[in-house]
N, C-alpha and C. Protein backbone atom coordinates (compact mmCIF):
# COMPACT_ATOMS: atom_id res chain seq x y z
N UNK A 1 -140.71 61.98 -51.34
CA UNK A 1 -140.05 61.13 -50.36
C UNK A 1 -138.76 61.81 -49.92
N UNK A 2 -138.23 61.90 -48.75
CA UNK A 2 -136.98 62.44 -47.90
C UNK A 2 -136.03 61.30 -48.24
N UNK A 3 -134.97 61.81 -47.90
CA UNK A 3 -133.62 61.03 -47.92
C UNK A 3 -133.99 59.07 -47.53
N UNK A 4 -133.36 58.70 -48.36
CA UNK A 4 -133.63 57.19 -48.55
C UNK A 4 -132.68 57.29 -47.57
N UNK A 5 -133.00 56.10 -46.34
CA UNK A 5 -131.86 55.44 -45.53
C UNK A 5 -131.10 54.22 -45.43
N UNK A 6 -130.16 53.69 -45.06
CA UNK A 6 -129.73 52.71 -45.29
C UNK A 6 -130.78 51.49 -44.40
N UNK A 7 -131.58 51.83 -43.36
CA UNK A 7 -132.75 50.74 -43.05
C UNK A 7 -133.48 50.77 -44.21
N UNK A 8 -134.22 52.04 -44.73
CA UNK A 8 -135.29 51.62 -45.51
C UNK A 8 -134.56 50.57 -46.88
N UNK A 9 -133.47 50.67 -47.28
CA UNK A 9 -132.76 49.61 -47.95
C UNK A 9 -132.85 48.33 -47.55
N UNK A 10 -132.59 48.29 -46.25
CA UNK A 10 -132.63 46.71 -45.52
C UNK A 10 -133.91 46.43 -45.55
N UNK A 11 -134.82 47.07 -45.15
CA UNK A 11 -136.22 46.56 -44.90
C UNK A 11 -136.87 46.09 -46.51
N UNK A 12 -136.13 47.24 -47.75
CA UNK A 12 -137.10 46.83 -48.77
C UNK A 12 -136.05 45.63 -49.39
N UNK A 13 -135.10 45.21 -48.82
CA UNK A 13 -134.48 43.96 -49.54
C UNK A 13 -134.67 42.55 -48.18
N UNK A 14 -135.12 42.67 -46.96
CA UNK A 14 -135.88 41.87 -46.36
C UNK A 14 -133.89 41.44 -45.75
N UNK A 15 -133.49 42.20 -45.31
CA UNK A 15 -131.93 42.03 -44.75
C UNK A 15 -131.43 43.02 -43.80
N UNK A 16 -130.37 42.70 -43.10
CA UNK A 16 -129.92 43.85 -42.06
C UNK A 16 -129.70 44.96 -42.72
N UNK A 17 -129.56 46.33 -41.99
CA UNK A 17 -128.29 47.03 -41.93
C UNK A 17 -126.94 46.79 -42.12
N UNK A 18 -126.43 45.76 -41.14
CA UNK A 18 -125.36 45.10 -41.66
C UNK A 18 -124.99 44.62 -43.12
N UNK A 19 -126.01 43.65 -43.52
CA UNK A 19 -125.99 43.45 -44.68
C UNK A 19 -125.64 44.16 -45.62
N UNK A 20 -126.74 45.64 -45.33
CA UNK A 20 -126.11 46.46 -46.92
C UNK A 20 -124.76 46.92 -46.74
N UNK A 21 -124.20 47.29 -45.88
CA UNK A 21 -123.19 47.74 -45.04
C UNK A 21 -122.23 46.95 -45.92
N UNK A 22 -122.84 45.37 -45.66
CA UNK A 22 -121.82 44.57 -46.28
C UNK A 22 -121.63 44.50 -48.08
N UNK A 23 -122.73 44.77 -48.36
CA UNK A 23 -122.99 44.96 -49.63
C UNK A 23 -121.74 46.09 -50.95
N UNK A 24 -121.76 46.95 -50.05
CA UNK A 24 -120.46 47.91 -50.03
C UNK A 24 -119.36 47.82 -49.62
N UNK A 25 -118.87 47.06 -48.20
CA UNK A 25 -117.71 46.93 -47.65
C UNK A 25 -117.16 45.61 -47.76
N UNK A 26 -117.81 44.99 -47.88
CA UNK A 26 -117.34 43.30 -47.97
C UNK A 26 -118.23 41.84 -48.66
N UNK A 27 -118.14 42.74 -50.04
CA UNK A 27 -119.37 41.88 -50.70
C UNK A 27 -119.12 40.96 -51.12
N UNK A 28 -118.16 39.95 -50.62
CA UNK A 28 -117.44 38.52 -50.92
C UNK A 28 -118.71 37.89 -49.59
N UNK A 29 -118.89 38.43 -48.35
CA UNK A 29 -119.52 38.02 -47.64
C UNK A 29 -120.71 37.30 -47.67
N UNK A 30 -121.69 38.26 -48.88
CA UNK A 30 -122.51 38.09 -49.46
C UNK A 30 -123.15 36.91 -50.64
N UNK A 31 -124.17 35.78 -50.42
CA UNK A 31 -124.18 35.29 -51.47
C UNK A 31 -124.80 36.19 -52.85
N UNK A 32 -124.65 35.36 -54.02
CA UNK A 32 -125.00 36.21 -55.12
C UNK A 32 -126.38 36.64 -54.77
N UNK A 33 -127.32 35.81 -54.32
CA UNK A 33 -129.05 36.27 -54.56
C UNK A 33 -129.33 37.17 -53.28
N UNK A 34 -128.29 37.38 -52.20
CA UNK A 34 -128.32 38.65 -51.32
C UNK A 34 -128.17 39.79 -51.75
N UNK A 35 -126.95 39.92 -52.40
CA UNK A 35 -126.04 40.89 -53.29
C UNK A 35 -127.21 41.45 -53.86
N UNK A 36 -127.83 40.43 -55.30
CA UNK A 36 -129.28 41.18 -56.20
C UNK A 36 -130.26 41.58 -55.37
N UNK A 37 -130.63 40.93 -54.16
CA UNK A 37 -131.66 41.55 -53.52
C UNK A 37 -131.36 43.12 -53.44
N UNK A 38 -130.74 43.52 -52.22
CA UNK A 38 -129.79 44.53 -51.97
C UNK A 38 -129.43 45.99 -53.07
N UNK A 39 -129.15 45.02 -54.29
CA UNK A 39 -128.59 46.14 -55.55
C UNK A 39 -130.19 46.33 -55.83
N UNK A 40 -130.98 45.41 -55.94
CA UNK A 40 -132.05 46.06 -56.80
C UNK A 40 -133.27 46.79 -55.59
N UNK A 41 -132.91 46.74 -54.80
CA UNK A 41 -133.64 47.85 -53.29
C UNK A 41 -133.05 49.15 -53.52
N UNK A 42 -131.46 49.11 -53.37
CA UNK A 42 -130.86 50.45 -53.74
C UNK A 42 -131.18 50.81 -55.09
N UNK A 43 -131.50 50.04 -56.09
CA UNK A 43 -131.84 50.98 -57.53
C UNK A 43 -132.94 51.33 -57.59
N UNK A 44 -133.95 50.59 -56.75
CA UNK A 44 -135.49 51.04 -56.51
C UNK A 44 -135.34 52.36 -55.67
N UNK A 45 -135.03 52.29 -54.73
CA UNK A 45 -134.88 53.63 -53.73
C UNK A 45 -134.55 54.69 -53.87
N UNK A 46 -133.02 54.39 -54.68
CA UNK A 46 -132.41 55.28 -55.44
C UNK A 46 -131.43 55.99 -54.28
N UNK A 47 -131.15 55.20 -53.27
CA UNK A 47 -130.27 55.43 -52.43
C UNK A 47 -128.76 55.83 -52.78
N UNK A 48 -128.36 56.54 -52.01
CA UNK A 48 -126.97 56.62 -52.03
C UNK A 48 -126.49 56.97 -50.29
N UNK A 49 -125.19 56.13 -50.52
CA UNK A 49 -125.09 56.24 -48.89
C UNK A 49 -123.70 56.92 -48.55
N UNK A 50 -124.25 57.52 -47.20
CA UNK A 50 -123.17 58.53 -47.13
C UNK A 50 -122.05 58.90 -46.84
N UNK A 51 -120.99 59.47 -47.43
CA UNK A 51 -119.57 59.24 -47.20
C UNK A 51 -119.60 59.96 -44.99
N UNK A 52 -120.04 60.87 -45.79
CA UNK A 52 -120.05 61.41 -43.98
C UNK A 52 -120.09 60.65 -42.85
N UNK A 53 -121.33 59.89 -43.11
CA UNK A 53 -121.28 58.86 -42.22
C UNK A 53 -120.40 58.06 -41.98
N UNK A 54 -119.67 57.42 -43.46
CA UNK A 54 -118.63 56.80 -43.34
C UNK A 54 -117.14 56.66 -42.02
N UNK A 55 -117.56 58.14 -42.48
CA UNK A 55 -116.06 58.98 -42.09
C UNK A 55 -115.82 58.92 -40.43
N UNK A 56 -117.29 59.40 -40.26
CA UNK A 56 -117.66 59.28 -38.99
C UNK A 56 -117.08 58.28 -37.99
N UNK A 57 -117.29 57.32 -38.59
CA UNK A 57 -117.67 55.35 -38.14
C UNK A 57 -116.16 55.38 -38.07
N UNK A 58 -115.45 55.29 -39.23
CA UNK A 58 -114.06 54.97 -38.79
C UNK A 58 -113.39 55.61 -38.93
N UNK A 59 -112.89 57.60 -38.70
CA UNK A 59 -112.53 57.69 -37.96
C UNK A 59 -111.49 58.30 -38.97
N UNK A 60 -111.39 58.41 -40.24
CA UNK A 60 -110.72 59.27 -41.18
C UNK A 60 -110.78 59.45 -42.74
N UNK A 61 -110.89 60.22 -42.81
CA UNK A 61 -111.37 60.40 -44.46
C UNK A 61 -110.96 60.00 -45.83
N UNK A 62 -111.46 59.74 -46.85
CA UNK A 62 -110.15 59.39 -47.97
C UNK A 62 -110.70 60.27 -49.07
N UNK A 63 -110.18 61.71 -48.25
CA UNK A 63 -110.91 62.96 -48.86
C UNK A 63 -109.13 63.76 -48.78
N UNK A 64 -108.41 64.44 -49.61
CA UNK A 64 -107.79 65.32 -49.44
C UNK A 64 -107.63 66.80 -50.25
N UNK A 65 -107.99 67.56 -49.33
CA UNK A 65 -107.81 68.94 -50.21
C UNK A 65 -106.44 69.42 -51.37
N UNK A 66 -106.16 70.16 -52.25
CA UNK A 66 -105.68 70.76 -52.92
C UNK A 66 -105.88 72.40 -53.33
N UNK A 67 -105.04 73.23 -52.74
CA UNK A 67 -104.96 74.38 -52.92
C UNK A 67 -104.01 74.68 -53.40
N UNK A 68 -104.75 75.41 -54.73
CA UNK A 68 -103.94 75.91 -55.75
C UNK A 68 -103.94 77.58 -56.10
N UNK A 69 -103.09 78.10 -56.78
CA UNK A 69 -103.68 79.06 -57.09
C UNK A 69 -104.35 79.57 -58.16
N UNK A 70 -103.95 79.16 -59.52
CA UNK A 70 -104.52 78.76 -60.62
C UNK A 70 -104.77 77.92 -61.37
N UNK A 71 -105.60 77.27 -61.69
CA UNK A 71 -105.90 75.87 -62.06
C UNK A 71 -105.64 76.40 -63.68
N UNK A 72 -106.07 77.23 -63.76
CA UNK A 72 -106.01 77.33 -65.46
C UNK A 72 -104.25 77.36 -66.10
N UNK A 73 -103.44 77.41 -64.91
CA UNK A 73 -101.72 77.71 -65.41
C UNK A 73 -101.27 76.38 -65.53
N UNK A 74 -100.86 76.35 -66.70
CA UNK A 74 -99.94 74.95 -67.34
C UNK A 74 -99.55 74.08 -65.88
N UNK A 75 -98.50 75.02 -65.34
CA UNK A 75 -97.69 74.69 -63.87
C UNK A 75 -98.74 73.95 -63.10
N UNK A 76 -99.72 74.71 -62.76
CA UNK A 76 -100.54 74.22 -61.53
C UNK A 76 -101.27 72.92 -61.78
N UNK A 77 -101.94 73.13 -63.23
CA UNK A 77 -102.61 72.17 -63.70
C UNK A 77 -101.88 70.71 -63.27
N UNK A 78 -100.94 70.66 -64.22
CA UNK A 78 -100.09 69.79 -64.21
C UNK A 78 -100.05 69.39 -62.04
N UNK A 79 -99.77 70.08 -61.70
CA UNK A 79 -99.20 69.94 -60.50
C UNK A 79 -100.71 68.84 -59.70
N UNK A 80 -101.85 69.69 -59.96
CA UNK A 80 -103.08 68.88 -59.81
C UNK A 80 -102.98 67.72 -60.25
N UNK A 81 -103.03 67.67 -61.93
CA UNK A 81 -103.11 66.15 -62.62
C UNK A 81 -102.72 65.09 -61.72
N UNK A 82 -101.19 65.46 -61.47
CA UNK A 82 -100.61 64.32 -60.54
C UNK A 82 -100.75 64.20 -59.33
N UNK A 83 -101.21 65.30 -58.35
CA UNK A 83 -101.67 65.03 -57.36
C UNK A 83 -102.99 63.67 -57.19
N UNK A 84 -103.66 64.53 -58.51
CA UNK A 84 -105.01 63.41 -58.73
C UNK A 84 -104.77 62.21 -59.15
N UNK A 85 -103.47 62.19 -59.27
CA UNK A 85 -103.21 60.65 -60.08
C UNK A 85 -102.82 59.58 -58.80
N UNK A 86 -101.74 60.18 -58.01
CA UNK A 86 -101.14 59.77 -56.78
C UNK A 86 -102.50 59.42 -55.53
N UNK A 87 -103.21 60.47 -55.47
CA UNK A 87 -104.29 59.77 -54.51
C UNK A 87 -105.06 58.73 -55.23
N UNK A 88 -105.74 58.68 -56.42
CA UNK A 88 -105.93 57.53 -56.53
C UNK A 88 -105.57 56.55 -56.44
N UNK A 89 -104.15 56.35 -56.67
CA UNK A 89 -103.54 54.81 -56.46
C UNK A 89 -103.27 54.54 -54.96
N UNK A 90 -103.86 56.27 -54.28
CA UNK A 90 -103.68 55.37 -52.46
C UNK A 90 -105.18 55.55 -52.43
N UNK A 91 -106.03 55.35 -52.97
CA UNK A 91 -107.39 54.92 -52.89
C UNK A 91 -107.95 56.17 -52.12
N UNK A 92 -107.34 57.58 -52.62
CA UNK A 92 -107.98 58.56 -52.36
C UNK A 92 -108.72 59.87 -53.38
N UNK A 93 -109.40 60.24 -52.39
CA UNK A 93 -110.56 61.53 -53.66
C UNK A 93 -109.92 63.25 -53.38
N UNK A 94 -109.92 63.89 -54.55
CA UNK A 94 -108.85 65.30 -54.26
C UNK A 94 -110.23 66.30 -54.24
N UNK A 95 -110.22 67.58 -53.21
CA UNK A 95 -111.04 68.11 -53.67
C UNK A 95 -109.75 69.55 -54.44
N UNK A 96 -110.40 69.82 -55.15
CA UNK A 96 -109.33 70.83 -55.60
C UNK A 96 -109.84 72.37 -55.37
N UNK A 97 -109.26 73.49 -54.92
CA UNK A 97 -109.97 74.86 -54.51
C UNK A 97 -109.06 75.79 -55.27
N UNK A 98 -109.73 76.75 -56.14
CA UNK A 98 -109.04 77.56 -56.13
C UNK A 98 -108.87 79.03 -56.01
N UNK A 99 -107.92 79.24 -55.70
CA UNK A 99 -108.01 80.71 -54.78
C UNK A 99 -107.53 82.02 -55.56
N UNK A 100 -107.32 81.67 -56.90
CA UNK A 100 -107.05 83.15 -57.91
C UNK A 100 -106.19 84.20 -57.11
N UNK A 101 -105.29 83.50 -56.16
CA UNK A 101 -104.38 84.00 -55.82
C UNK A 101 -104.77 85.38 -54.22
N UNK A 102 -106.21 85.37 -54.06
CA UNK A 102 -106.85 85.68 -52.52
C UNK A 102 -106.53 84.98 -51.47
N UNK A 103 -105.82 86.08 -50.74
CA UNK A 103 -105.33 85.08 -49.13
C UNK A 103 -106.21 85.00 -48.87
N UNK A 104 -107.75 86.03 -48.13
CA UNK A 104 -109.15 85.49 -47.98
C UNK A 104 -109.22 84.31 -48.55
N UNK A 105 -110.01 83.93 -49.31
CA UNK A 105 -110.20 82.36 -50.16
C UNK A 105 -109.40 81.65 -49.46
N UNK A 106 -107.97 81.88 -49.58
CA UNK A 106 -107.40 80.63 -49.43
C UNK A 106 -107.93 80.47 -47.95
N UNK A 107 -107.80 81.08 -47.03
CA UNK A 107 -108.48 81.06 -45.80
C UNK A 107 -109.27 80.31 -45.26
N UNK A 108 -110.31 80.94 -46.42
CA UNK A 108 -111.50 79.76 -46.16
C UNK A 108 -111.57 78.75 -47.08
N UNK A 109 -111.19 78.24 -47.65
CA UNK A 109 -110.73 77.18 -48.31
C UNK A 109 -109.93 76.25 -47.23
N UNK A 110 -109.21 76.51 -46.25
CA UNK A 110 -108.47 75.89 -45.59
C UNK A 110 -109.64 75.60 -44.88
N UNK A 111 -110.02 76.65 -44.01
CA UNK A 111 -110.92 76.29 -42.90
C UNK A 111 -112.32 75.30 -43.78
N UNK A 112 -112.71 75.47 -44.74
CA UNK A 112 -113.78 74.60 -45.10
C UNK A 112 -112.83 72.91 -45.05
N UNK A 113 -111.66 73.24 -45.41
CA UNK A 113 -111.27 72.09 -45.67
C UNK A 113 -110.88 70.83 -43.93
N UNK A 114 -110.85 71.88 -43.27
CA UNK A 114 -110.91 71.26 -41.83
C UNK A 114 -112.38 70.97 -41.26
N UNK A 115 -113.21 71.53 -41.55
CA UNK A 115 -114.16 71.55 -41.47
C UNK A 115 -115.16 70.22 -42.04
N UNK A 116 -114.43 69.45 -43.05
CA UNK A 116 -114.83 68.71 -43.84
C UNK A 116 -113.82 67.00 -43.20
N UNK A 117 -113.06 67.68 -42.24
CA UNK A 117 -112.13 66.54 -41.83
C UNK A 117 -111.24 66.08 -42.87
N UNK A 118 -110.66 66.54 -43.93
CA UNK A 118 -110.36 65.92 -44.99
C UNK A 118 -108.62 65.23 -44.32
N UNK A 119 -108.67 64.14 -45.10
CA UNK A 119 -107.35 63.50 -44.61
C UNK A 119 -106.20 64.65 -44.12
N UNK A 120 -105.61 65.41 -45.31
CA UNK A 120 -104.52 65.90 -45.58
C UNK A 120 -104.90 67.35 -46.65
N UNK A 121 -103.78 68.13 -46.47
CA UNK A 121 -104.23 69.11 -47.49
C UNK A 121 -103.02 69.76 -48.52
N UNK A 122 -102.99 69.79 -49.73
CA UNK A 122 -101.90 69.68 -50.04
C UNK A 122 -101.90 71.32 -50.89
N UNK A 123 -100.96 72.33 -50.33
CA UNK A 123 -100.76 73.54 -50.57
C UNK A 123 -99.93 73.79 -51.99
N UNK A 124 -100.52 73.80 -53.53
CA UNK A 124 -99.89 74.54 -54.36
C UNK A 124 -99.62 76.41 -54.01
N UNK A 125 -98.78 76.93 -53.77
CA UNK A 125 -98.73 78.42 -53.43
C UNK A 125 -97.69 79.05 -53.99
N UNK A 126 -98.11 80.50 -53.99
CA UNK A 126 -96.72 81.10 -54.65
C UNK A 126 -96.17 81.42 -53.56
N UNK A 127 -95.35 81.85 -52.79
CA UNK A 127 -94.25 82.38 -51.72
C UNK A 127 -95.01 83.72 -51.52
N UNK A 128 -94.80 84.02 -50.43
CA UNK A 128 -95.13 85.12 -49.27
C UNK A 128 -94.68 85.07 -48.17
């Protein structure tokens, strides 16, 4: 079977699109025996739905890059930890890259990271 979609979800829980939509975004909306319908279509299916799309729809990501240069250095680590700590509490996901100190890499590390729309990108670097 190909990529489960968010219809074939609706259709095998006998509900909109909207619905599952809501199922994820506003599941107060939902009564309880919608909700189980819904959860147990997506555990049958084995769906997962996609941030991309998400991103798409409204329009900005809660994705932000981190470029570092060594993840393995006390300094940087640390510098990550809390980066990763701080986006979570603004309800964001870090991707972290690291560039072993290659301007190439970092390069494309940037450009993947635009490429990906990511919110923001947050530059650990040594001076140059």
């Amino acid at each position: 079977m190909g990529r489960v979609a968010i219809t074939d979800v609706a259709s095998a829980a006998g509900v909109s699109k909207t619905t599952v939509s809501n199922f994820y975004n506003a599941p107060h909306k939902l009564s309880e025996p919608v909700r189980a319908r819904v959860a147990a279509a997506i555990q049958s299916l084995g769906y997962v739905r996609s941030d991309a799309a998400r991103q798409l729809r409204a329009g900005r990501s809660t994705v932000i890059g981190h470029l570092t240069i060594d993840i393995g250095s006390m300094w940087f680590s640390e510098v990550a930890n809390e980066v990763e700590k701080l986006a979570a509490d603004a309800g964001l996901h870090v991707l972290v890259a690291n560039t072993a100190g290659n301007k190439a890499r970092e390069r494309q590390y940037l450009e993947l990271f635009a490429a990906q729309q990511v919110r923001g990108v947050i530059v650990a670097a040594q001076g140059d």
